[in-house]
PDB file of N, CA and C in Angstrom:
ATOM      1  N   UNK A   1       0.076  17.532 -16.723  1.00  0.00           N
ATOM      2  CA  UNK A   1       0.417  17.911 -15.363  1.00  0.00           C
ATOM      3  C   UNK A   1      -0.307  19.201 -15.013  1.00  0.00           C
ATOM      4  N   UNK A   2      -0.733  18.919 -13.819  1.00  0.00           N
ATOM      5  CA  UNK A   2      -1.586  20.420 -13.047  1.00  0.00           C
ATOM      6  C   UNK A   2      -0.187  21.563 -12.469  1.00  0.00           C
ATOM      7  N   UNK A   3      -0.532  22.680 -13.568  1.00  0.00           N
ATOM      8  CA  UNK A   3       0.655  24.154 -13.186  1.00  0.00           C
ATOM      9  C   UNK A   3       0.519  24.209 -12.457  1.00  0.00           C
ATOM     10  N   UNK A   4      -1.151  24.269 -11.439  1.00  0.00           N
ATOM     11  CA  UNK A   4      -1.133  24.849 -10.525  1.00  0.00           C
ATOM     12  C   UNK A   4      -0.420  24.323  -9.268  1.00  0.00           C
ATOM     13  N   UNK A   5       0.419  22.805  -8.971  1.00  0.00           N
ATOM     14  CA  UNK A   5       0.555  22.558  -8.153  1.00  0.00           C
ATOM     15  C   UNK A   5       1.992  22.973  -7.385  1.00  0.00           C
ATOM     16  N   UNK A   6       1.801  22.776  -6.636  1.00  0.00           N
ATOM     17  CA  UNK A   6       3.295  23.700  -5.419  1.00  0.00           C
ATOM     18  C   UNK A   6       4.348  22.190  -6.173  1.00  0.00           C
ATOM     19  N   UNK A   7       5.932  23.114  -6.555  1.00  0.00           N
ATOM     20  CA  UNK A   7       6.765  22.338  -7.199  1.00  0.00           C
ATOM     21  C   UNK A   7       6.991  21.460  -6.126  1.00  0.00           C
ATOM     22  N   UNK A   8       7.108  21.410  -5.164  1.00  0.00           N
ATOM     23  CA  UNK A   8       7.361  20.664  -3.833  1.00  0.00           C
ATOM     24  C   UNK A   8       6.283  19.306  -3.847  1.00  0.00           C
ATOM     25  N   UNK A   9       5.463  19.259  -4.566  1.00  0.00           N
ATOM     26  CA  UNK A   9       4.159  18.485  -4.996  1.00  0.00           C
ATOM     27  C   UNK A   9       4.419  17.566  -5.567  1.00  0.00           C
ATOM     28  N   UNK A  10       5.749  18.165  -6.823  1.00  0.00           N
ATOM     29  CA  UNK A  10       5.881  17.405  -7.685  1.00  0.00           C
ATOM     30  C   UNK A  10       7.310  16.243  -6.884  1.00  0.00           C
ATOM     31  N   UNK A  11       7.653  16.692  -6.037  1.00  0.00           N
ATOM     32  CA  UNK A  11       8.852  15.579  -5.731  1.00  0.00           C
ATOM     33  C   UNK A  11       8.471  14.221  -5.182  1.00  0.00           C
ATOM     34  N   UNK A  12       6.909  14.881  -4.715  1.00  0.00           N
ATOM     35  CA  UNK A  12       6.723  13.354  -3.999  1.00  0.00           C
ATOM     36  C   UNK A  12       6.677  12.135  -4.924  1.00  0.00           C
ATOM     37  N   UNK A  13       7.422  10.850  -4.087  1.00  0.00           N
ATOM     38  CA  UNK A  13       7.330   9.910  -4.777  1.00  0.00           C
ATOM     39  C   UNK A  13       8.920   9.844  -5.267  1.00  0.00           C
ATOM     40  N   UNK A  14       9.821  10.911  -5.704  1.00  0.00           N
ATOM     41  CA  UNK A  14      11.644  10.972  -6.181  1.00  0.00           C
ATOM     42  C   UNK A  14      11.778  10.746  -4.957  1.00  0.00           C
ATOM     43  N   UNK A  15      13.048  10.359  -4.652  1.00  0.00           N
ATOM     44  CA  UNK A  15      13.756   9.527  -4.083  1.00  0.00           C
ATOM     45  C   UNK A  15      15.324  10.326  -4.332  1.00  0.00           C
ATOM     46  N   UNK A  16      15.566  11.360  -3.407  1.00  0.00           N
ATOM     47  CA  UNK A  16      17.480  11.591  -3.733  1.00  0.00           C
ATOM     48  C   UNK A  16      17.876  11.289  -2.578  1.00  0.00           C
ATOM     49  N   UNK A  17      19.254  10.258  -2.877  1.00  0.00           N
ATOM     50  CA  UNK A  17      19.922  10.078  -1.916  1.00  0.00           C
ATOM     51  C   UNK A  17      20.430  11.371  -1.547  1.00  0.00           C
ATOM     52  N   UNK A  18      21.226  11.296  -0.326  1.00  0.00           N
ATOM     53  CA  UNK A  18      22.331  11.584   0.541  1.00  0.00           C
ATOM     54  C   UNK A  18      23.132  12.502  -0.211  1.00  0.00           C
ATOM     55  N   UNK A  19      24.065  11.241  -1.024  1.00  0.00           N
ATOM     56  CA  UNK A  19      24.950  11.337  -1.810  1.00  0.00           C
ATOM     57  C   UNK A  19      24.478  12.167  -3.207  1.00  0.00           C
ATOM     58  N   UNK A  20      23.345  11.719  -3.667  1.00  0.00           N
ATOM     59  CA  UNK A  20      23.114  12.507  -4.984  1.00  0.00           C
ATOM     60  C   UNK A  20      22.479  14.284  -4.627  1.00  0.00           C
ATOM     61  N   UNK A  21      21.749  14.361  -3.174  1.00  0.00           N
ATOM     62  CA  UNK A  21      22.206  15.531  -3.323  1.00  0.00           C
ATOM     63  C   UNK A  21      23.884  16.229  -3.070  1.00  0.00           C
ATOM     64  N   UNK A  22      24.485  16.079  -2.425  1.00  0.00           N
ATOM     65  CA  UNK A  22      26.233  15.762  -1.873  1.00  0.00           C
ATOM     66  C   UNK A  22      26.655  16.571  -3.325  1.00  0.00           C
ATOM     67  N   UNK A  23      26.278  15.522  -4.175  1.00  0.00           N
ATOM     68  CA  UNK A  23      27.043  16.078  -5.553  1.00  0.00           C
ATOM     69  C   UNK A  23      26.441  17.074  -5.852  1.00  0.00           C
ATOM     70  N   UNK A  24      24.863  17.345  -6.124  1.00  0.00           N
ATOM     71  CA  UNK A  24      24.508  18.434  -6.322  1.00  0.00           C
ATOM     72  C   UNK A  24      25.338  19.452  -5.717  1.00  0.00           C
ATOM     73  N   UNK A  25      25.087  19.613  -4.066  1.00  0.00           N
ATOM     74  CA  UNK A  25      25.664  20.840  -3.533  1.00  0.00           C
ATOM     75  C   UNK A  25      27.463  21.061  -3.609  1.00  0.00           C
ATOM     76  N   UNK A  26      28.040  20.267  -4.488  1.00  0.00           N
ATOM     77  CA  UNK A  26      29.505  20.504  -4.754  1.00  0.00           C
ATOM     78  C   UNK A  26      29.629  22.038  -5.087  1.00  0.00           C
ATOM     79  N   UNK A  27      30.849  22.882  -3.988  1.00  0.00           N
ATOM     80  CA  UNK A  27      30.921  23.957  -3.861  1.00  0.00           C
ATOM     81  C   UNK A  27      30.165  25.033  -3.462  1.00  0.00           C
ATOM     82  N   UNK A  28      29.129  24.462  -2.847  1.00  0.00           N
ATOM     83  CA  UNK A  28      28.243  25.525  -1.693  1.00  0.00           C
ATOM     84  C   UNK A  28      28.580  25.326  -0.567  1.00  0.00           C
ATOM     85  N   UNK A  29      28.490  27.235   0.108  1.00  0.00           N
ATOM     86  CA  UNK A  29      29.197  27.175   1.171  1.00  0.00           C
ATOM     87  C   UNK A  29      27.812  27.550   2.145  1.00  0.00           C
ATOM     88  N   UNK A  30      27.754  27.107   3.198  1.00  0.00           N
ATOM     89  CA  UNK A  30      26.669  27.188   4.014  1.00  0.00           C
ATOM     90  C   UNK A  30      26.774  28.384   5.166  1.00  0.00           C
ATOM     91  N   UNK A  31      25.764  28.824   5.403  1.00  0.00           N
ATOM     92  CA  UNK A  31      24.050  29.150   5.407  1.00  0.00           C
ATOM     93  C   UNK A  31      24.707  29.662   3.837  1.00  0.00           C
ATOM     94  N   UNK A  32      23.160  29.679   2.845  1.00  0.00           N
ATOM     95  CA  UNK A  32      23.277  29.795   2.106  1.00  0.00           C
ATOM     96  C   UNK A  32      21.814  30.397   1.468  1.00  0.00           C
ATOM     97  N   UNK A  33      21.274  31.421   1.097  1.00  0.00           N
ATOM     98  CA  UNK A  33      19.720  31.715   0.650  1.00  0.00           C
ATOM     99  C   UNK A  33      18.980  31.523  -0.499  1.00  0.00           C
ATOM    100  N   UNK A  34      17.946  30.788  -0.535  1.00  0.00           N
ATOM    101  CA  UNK A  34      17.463  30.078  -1.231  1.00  0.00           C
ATOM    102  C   UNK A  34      17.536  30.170  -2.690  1.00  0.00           C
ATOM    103  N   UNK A  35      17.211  31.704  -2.657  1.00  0.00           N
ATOM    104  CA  UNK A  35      17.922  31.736  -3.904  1.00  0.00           C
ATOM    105  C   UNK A  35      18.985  31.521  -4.802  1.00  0.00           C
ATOM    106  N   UNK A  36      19.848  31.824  -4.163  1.00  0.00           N
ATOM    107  CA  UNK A  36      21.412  31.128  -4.258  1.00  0.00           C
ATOM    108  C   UNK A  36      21.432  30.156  -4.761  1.00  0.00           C
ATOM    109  N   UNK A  37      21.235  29.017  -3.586  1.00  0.00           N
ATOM    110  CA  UNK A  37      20.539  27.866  -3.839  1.00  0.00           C
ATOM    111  C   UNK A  37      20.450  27.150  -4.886  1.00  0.00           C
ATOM    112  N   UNK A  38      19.478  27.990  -5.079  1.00  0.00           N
ATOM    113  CA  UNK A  38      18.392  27.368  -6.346  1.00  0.00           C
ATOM    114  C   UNK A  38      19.017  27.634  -7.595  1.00  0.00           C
ATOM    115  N   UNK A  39      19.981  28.422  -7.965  1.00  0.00           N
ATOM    116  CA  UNK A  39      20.346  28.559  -8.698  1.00  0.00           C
ATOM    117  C   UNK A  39      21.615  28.029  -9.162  1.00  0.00           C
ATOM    118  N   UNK A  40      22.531  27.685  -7.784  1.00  0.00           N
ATOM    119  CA  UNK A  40      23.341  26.758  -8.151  1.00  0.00           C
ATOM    120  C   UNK A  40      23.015  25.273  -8.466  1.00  0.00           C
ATOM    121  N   UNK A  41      21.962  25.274  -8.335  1.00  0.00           N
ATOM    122  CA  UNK A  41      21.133  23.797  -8.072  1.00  0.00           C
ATOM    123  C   UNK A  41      20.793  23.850  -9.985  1.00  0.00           C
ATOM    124  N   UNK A  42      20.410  24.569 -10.477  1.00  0.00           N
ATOM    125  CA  UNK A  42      20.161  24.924 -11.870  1.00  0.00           C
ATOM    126  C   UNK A  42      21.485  24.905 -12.784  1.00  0.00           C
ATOM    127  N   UNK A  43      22.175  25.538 -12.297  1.00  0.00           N
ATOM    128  CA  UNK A  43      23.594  25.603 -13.022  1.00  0.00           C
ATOM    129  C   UNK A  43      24.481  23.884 -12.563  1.00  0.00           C
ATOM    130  N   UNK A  44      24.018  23.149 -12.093  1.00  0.00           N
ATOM    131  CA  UNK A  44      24.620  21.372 -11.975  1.00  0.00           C
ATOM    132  C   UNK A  44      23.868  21.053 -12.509  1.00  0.00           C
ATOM    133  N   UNK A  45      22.515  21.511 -13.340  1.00  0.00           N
ATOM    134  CA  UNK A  45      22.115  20.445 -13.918  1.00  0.00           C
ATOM    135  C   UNK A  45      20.941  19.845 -13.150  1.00  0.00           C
ATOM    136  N   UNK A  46      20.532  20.133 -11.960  1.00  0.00           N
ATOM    137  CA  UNK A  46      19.467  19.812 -11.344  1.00  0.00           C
ATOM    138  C   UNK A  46      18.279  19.046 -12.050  1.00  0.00           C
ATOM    139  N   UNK A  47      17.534  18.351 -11.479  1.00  0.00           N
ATOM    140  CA  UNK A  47      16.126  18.270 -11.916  1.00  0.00           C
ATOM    141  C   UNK A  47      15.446  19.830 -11.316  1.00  0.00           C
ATOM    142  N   UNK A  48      14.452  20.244 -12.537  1.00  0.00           N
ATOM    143  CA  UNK A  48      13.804  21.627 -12.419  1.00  0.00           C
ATOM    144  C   UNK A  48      13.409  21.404 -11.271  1.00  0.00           C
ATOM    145  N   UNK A  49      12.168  19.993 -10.735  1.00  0.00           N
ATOM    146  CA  UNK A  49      11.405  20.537  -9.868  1.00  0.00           C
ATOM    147  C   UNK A  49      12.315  20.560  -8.413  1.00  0.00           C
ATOM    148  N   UNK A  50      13.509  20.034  -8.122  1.00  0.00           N
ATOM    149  CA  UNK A  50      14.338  20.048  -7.427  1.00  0.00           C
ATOM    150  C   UNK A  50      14.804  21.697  -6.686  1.00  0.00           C
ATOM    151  N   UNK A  51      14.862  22.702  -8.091  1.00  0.00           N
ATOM    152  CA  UNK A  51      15.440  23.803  -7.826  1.00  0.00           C
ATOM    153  C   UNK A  51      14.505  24.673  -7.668  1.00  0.00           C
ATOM    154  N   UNK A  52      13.197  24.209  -8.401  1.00  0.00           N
ATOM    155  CA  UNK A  52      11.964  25.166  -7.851  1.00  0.00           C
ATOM    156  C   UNK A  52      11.283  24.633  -6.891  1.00  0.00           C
ATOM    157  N   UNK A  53      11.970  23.371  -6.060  1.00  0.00           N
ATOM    158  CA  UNK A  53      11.347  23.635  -4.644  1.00  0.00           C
ATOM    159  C   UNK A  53      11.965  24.055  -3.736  1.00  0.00           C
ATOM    160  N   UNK A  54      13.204  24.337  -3.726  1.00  0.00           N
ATOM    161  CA  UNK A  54      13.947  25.543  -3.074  1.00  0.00           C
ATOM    162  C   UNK A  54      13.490  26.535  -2.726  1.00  0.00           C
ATOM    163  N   UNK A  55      13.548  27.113  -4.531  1.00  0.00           N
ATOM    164  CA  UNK A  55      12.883  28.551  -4.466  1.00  0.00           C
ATOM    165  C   UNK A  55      11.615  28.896  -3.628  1.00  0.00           C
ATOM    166  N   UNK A  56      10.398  27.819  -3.788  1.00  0.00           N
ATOM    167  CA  UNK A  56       9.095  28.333  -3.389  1.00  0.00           C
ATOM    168  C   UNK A  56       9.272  27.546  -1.987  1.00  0.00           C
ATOM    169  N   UNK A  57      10.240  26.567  -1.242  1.00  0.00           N
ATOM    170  CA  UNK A  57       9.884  26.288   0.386  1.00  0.00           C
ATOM    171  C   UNK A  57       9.374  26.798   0.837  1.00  0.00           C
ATOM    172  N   UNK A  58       9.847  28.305   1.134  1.00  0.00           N
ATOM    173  CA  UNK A  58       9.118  29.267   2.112  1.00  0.00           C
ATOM    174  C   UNK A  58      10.452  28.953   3.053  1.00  0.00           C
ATOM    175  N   UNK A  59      11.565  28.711   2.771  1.00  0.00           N
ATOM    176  CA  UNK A  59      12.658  28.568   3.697  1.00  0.00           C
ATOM    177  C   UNK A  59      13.418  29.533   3.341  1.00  0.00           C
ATOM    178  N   UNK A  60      14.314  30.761   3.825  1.00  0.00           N
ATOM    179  CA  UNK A  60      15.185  31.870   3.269  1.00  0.00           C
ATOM    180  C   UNK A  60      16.139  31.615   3.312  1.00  0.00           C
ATOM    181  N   UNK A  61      17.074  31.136   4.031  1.00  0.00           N
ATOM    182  CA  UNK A  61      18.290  30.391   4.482  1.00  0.00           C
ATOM    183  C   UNK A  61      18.536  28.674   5.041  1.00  0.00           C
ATOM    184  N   UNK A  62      19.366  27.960   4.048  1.00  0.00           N
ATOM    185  CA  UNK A  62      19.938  26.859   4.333  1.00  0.00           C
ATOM    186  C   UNK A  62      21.142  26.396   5.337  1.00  0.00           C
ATOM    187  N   UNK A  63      20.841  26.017   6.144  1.00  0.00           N
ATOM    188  CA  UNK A  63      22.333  26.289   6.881  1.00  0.00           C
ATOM    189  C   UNK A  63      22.955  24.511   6.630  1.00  0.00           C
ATOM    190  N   UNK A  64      22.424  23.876   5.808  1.00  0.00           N
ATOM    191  CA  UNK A  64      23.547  22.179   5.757  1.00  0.00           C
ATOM    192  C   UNK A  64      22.455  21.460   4.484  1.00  0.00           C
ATOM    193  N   UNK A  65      23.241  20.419   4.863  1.00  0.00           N
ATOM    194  CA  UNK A  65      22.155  19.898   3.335  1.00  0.00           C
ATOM    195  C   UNK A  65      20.943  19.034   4.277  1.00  0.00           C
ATOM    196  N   UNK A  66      21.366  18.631   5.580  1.00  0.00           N
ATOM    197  CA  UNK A  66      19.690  18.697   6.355  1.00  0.00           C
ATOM    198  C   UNK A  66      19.013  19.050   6.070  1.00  0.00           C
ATOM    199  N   UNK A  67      18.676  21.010   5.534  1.00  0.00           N
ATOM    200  CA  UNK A  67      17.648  21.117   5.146  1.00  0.00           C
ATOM    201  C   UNK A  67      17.645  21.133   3.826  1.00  0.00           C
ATOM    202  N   UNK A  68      18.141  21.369   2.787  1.00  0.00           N
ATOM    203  CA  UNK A  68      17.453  21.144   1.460  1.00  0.00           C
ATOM    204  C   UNK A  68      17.292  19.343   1.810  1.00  0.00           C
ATOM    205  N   UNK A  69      17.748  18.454   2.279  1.00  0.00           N
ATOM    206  CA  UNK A  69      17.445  17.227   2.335  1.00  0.00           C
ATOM    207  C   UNK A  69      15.907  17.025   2.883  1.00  0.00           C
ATOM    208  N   UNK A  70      15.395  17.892   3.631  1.00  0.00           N
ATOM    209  CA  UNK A  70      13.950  18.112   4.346  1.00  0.00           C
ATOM    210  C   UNK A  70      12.940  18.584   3.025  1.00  0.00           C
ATOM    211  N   UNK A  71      13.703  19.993   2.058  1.00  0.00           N
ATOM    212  CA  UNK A  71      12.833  20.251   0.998  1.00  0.00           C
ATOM    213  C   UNK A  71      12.603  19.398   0.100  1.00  0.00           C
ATOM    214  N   UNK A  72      13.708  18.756  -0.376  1.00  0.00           N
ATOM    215  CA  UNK A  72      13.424  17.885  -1.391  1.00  0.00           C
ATOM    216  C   UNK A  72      13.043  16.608  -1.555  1.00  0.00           C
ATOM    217  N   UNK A  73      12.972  15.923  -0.047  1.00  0.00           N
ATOM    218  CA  UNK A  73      12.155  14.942   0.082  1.00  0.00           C
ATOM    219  C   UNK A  73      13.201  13.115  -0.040  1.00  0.00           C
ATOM    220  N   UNK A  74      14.342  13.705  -0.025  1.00  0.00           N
ATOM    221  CA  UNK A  74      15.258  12.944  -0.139  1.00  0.00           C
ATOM    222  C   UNK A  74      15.355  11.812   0.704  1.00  0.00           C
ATOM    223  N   UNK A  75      15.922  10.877   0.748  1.00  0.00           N
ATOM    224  CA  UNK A  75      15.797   9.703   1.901  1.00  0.00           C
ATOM    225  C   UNK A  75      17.375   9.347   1.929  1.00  0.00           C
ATOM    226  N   UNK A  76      18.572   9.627   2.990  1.00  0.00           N
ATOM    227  CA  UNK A  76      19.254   8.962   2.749  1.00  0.00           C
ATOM    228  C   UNK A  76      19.721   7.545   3.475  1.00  0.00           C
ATOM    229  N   UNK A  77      20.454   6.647   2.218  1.00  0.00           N
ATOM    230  CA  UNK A  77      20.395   5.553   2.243  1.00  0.00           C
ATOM    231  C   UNK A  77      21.904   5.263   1.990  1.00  0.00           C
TER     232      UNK A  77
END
């Protein structure tokens, strides 16, 4: 795998539902900053590149799972 690529690079092609992020964000309270985030996203157990595309979006604040659903490329179904 190429380091150099933006972790956001690596999601294309995963597929998270709705629901599987839902569970991820169990007990986040919204707006919420990325960092935060990302780290509660780490502490469930996340897939890495999941929580390091948080971190590097370029987004500072989450206000619903709309948008981490926008970062991570999710489709819900």
């Amino acid at each position: 795998m190429d380091d150099t690529r933006n972790p956001q690079d690596r999601l294309e092609g995963i597929s998270y539902t709705t629901d599987t992020v839902q569970e991820l964000l169990a007990g986040v309270s919204f707006p919420i900053d990325a960092r935060a985030l990302a780290q509660h996203l780490e502490d469930r157990d996340a897939p890495v590149p999941v929580a390091e595309g948080i971190r590097t979006s370029g987004v500072d604040t989450f206000d619903g799972i709309e948008d981490v659903m926008a970062v991570v490329g999710g489709y819900a179904v």
